[in-house]
Protein backbone atom coordinates (compact mmCIF):
# COMPACT_ATOMS: atom_id res chain seq x y z
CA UNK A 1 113.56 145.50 82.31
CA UNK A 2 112.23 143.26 79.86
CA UNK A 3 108.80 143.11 79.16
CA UNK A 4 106.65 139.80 80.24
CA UNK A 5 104.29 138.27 78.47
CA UNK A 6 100.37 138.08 79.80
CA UNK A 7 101.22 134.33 80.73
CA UNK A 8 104.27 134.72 82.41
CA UNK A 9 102.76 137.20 84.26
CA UNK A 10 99.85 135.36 85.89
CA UNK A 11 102.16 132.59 86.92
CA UNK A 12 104.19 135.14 88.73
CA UNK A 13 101.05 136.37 90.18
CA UNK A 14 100.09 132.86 91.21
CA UNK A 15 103.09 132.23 93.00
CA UNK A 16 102.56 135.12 95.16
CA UNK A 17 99.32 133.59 95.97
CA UNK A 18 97.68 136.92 94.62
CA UNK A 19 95.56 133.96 92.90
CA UNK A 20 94.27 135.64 89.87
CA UNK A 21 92.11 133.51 87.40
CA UNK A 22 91.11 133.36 83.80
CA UNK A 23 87.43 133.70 83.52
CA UNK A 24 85.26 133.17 80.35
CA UNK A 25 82.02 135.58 79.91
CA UNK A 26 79.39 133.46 78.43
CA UNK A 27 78.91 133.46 75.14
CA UNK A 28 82.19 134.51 74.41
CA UNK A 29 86.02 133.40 74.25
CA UNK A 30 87.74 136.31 75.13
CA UNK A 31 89.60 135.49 78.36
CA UNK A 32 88.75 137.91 81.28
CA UNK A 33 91.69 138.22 84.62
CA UNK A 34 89.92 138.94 87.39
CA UNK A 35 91.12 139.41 91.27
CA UNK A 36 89.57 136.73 94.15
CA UNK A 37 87.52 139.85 95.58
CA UNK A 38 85.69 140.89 92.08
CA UNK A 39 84.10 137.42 91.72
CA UNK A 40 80.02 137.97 91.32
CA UNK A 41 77.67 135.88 92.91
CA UNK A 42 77.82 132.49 91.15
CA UNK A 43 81.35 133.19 89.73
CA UNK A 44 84.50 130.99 90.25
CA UNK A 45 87.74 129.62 89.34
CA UNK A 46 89.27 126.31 89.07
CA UNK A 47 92.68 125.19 88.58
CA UNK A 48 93.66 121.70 89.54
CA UNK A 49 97.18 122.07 87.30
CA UNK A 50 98.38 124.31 90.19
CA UNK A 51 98.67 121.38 92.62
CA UNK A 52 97.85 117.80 90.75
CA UNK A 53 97.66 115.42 93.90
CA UNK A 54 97.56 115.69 97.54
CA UNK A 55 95.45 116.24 100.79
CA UNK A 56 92.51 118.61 99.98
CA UNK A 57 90.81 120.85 102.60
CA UNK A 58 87.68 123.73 102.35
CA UNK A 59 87.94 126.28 103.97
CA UNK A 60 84.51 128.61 103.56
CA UNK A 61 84.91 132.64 104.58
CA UNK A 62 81.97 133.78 105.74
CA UNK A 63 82.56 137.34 105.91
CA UNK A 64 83.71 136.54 102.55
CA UNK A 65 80.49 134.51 101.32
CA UNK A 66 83.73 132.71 99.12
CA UNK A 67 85.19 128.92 99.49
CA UNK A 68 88.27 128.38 99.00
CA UNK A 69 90.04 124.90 98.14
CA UNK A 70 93.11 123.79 98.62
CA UNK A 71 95.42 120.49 97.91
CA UNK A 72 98.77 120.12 98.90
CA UNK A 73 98.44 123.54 100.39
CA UNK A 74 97.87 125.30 97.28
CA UNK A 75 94.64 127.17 96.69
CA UNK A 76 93.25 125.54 93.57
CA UNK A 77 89.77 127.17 93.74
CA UNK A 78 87.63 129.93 94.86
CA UNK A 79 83.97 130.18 94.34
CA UNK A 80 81.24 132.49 95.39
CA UNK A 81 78.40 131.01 97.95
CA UNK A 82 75.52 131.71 100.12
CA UNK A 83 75.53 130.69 103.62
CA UNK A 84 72.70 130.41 106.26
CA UNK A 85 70.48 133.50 106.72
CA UNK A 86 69.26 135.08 109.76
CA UNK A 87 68.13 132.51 112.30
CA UNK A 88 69.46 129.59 110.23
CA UNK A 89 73.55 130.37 110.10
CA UNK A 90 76.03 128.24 109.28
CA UNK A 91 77.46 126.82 112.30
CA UNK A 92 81.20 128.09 112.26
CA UNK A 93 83.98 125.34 113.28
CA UNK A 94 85.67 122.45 111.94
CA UNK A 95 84.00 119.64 110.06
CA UNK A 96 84.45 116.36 107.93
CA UNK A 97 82.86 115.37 104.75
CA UNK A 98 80.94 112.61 106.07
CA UNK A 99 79.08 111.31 103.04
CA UNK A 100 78.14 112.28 99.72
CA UNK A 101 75.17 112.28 97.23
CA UNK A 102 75.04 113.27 93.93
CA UNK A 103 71.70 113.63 93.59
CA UNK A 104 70.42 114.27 97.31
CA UNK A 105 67.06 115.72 98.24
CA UNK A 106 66.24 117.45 101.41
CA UNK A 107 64.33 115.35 104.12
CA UNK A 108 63.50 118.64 106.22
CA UNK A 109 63.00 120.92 103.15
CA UNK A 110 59.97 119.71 101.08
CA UNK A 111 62.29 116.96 99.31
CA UNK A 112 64.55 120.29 97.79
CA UNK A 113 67.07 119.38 95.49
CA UNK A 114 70.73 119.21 96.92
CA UNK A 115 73.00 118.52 94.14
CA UNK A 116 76.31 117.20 94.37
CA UNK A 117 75.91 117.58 98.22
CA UNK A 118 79.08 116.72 100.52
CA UNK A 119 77.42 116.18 104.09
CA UNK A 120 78.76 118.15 106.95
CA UNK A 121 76.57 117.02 110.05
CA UNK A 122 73.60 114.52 110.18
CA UNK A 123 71.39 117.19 111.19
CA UNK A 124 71.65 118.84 107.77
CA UNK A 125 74.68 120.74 107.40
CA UNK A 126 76.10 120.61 103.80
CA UNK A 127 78.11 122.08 100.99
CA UNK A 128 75.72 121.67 97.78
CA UNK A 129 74.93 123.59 94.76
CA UNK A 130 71.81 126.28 94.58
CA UNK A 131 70.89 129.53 94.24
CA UNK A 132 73.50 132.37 94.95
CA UNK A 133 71.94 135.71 95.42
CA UNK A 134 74.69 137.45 96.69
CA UNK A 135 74.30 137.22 100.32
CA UNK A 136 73.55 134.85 102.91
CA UNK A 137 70.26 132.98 102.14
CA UNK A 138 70.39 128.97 102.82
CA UNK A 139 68.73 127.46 105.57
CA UNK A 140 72.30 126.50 106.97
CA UNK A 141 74.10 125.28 104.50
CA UNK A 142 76.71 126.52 101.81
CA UNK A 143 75.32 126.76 98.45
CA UNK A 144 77.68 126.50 95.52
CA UNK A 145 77.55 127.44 91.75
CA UNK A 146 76.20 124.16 90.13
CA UNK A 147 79.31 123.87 88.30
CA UNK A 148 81.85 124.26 90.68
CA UNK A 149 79.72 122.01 93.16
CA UNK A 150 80.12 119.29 90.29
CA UNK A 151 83.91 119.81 90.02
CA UNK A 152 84.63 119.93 93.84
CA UNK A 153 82.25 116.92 94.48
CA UNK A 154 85.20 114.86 92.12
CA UNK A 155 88.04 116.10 94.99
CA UNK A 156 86.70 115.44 98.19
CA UNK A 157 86.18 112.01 99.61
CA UNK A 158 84.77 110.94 103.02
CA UNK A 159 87.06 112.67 105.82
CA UNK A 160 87.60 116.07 103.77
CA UNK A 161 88.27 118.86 106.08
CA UNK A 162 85.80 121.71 105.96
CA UNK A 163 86.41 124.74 108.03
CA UNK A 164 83.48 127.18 108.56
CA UNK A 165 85.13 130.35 109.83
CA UNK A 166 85.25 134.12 109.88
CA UNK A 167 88.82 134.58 109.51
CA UNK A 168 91.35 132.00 108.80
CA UNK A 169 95.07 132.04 106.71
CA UNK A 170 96.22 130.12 104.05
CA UNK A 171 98.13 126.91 104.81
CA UNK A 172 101.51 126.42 104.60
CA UNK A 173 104.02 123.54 104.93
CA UNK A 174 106.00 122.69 108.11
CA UNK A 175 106.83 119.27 109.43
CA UNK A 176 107.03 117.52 112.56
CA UNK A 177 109.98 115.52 113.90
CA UNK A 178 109.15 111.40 114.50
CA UNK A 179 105.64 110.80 115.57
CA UNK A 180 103.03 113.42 115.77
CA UNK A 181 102.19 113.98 119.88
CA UNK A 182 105.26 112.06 120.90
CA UNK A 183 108.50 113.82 122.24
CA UNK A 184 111.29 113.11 118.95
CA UNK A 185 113.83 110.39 118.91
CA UNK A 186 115.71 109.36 115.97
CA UNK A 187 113.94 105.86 115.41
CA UNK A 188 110.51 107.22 115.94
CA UNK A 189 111.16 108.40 112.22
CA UNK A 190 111.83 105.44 110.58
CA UNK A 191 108.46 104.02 112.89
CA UNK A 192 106.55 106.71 111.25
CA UNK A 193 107.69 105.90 107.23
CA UNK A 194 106.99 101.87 108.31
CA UNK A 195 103.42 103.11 109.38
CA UNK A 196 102.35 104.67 106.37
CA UNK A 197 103.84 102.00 104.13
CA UNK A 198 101.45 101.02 101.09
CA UNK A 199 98.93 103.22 102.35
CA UNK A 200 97.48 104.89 99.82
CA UNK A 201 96.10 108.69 99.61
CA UNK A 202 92.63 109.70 100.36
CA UNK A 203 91.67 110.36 96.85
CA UNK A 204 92.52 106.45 96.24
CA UNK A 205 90.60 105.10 98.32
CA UNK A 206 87.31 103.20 98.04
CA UNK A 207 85.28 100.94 100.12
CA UNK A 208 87.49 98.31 100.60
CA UNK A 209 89.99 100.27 102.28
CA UNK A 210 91.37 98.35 104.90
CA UNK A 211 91.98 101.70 107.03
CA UNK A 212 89.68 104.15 108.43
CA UNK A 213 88.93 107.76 107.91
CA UNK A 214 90.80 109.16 111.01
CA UNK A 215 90.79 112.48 112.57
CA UNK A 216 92.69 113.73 116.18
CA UNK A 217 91.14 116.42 118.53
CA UNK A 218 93.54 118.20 121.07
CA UNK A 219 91.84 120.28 123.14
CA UNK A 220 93.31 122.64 125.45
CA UNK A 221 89.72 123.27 127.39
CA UNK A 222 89.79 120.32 128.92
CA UNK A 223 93.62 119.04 128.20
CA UNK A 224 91.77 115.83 126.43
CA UNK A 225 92.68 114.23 123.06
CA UNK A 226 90.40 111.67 120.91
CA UNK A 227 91.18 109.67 117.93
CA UNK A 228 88.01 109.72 115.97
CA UNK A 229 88.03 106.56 113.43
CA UNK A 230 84.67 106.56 110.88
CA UNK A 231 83.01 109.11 112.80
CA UNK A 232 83.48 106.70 116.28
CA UNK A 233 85.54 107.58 119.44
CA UNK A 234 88.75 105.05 119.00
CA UNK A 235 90.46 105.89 121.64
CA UNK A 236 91.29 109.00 124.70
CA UNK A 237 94.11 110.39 125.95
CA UNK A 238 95.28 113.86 127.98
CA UNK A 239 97.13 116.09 126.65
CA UNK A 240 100.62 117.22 127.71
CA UNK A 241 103.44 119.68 126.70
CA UNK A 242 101.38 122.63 126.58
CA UNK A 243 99.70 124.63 128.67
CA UNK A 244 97.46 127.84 128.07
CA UNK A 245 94.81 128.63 124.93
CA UNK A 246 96.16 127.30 121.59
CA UNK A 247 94.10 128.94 119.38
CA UNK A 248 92.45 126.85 116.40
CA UNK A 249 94.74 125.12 113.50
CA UNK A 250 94.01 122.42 111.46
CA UNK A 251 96.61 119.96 110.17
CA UNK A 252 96.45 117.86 107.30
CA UNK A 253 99.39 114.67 107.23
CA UNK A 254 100.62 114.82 103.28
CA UNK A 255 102.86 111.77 104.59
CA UNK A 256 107.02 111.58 105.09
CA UNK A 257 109.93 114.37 104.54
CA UNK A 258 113.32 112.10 104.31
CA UNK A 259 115.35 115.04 103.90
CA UNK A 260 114.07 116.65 107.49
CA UNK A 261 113.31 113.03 108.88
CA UNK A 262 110.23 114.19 109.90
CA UNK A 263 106.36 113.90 109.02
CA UNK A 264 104.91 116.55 106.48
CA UNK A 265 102.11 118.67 107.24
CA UNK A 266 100.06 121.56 106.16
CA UNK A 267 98.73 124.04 108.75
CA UNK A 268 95.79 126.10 108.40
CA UNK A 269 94.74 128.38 111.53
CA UNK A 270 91.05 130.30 111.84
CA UNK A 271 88.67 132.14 114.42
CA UNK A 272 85.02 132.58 113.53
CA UNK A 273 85.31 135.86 114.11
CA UNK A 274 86.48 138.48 111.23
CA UNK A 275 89.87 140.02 111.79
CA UNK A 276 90.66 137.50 114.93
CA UNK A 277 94.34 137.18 115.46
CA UNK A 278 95.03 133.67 114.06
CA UNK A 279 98.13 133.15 116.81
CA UNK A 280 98.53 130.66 119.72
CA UNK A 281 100.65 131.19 123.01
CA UNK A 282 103.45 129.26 121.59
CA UNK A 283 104.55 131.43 118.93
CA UNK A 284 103.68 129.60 115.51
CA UNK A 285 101.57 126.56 115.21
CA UNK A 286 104.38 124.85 113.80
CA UNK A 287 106.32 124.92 117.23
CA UNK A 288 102.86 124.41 118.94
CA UNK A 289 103.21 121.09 116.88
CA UNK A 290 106.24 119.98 118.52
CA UNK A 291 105.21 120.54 122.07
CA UNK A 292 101.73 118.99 122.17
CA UNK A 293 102.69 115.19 123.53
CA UNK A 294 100.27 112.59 124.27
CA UNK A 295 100.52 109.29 127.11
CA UNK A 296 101.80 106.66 125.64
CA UNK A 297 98.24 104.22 125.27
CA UNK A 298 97.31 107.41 122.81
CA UNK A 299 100.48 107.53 121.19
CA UNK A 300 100.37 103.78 120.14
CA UNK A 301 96.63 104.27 118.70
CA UNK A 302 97.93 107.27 116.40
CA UNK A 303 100.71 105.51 115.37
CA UNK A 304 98.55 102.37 114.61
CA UNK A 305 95.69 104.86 112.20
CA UNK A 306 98.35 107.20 111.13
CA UNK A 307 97.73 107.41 107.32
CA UNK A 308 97.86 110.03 104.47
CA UNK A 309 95.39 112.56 105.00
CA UNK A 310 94.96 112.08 108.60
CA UNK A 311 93.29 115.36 109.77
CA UNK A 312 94.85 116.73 113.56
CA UNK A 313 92.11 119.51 114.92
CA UNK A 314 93.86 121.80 117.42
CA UNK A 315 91.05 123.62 120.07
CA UNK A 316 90.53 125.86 123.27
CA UNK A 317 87.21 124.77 123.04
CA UNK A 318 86.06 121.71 125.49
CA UNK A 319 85.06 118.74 123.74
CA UNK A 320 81.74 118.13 124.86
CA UNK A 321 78.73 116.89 123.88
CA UNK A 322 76.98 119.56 123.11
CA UNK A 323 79.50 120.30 120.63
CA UNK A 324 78.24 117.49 118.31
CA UNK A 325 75.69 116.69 115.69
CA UNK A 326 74.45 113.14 116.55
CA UNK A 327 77.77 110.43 115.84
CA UNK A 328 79.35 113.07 113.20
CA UNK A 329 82.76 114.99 113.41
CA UNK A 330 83.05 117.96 116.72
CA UNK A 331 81.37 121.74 115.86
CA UNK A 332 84.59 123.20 117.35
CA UNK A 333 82.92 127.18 118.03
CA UNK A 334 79.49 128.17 117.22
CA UNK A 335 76.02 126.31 116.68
């Protein structure tokens, strides 16, 4: 066997998702490769070459004290962080970015500086750079290296996914014949390409975007479905096709697949607890995908929002009111 070169051999490694990363030691150029699990406290990577464009999502390991970002499904970052301590922890579950400020101050904190802070929930909840001692320490929210706050602060937009969990997997691709919660027919495809026609990618849009910032919630609780449109109720609809617990799973629309004639997704499933198992009742979450089915009033409302980016949040938990953080996006487990 030939040998490979040091290059060659960290692509390899990054296809495997082993997701090694070059690291710099300050004051120095010498080039250090280091594993995901030897990061130090205020230590990261970032490597937007792997995956130029697409859907991004955050997913932040608590167990791990690490977030992780990915677009298009593939990890592009990891940093160390610090989550809530003792009597303040970070609520686990499934969130939007719902605004951001580079230069926020705390209003409950004696005016403390939040840099580069992407809101979570209206009562405080937020990824933000500050101190990183190695443990959890924050009153609640996810503290980031300064300079990784700064780059991941240029990714996200309003209507990022951020999932708060104890265990979770990577994502992967799958995709969904015709429209998402409606039963496949041929011509449901060709509906689903005319919907998303000159609609542009989250990361293009601005404030004159003439669609919303839309998220689905399916939950199996209480066999109930919302359409959530700039953090407001759109529309309600029960759920069909599926009966039982279907564990948690996020899905993120990258847009159409003409060679499958189908819509393209990327899955991620978590639990907030370490070492869950990750499965649902219905085998994987890509055939969970296909059975979920909506009435037809709910079907006509997705179709009408359906855009790149367009987040579906898969639950057993009810979706009650007790659940939420003022008008903001559902705290699917813990609070």
């Amino acid at each position: 066997m030939q040998p490979i070169d040091r290059r060659t051999a960290l692509l390899r490694l990054a296809a495997l998702g082993a997701a090694p990363f070059i690291l710099a030691h300050r004051g120095s150029r010498a080039e250090v490769v280091k594993e995901i699990h030897d990061l130090q406290p205020g230590e990261f990577t970032w490597h937007p070459e792997r995956s130029p464009k697409g859907a991004v999502a955050v997913v932040v390991s608590l167990p791990e004290q690490m977030t992780h970002v990915y677009r298009n499904g593939v990890r592009i970052a990891v940093s160390t962080c610090s989550t809530g301590k003792s009597g303040h922890e970070t609520p686990n579950g499934v969130f939007v970015v719902l605004e951001k400020d580079k230069n926020h101050h705390s209003s409950t904190y004696n005016n403390a500086p939040m840099p580069n802070m992407n809101r979570l929930t209206w009562d405080g909840i937020a990824l933000h750079a500050g101190k990183l001692p190695g443990y959890p320490a924050s009153h609640g929210c996810v503290r980031l290296p300064m300079a990784f706050s700064e780059k991941l602060w240029t990714v996200t937009h309003v209507g990022t996914p951020v999932i708060i969990a104890g265990a979770h997997a990577d994502p992967w691709e799958l995709t969904h014949p015709g429209l998402v919660l409606a039963g496949y027919a041929e011509h449901e495809f060709e509906r689903a390409v005319a919907g998303l026609e000159g609609k542009r990618h989250p990361s293009d849009w601005d404030a004159e975007a003439e669609y919303p910032v839309t998220t689905i919630i399916a939950s199996s609780a209480d066999r109930k479905l919302e359409l959530i449109e700039n953090g407001e109720v759109a529309a309600e609809g029960r759920l069909a096709g599926a009966g039982g617990k279907l564990g948690s799973h996020v899905f993120v629309l990258n847009g159409s697949h003409a060679g499958t004639k189908g819509l393209a997704w990327h899955a991620i499933s978590h639990h907030e607890t370490a070492g869950a198992d990750l499965g649902t009742g219905w085998g994987s979450p890509d055939a969970l995908l296909t059975r979920l089915t909506a009435d037809n009033a709910f079907q006509r409302a997705v179709e009408r929002s359906l855009h790149p980016g367009l987040v579906l949040v898969v639950t057993d938990n009810p979706l009650h009111p007790d659940r939420r953080s003022g008008k903001d996006f559902v705290i699917m487990s813990s609070a």
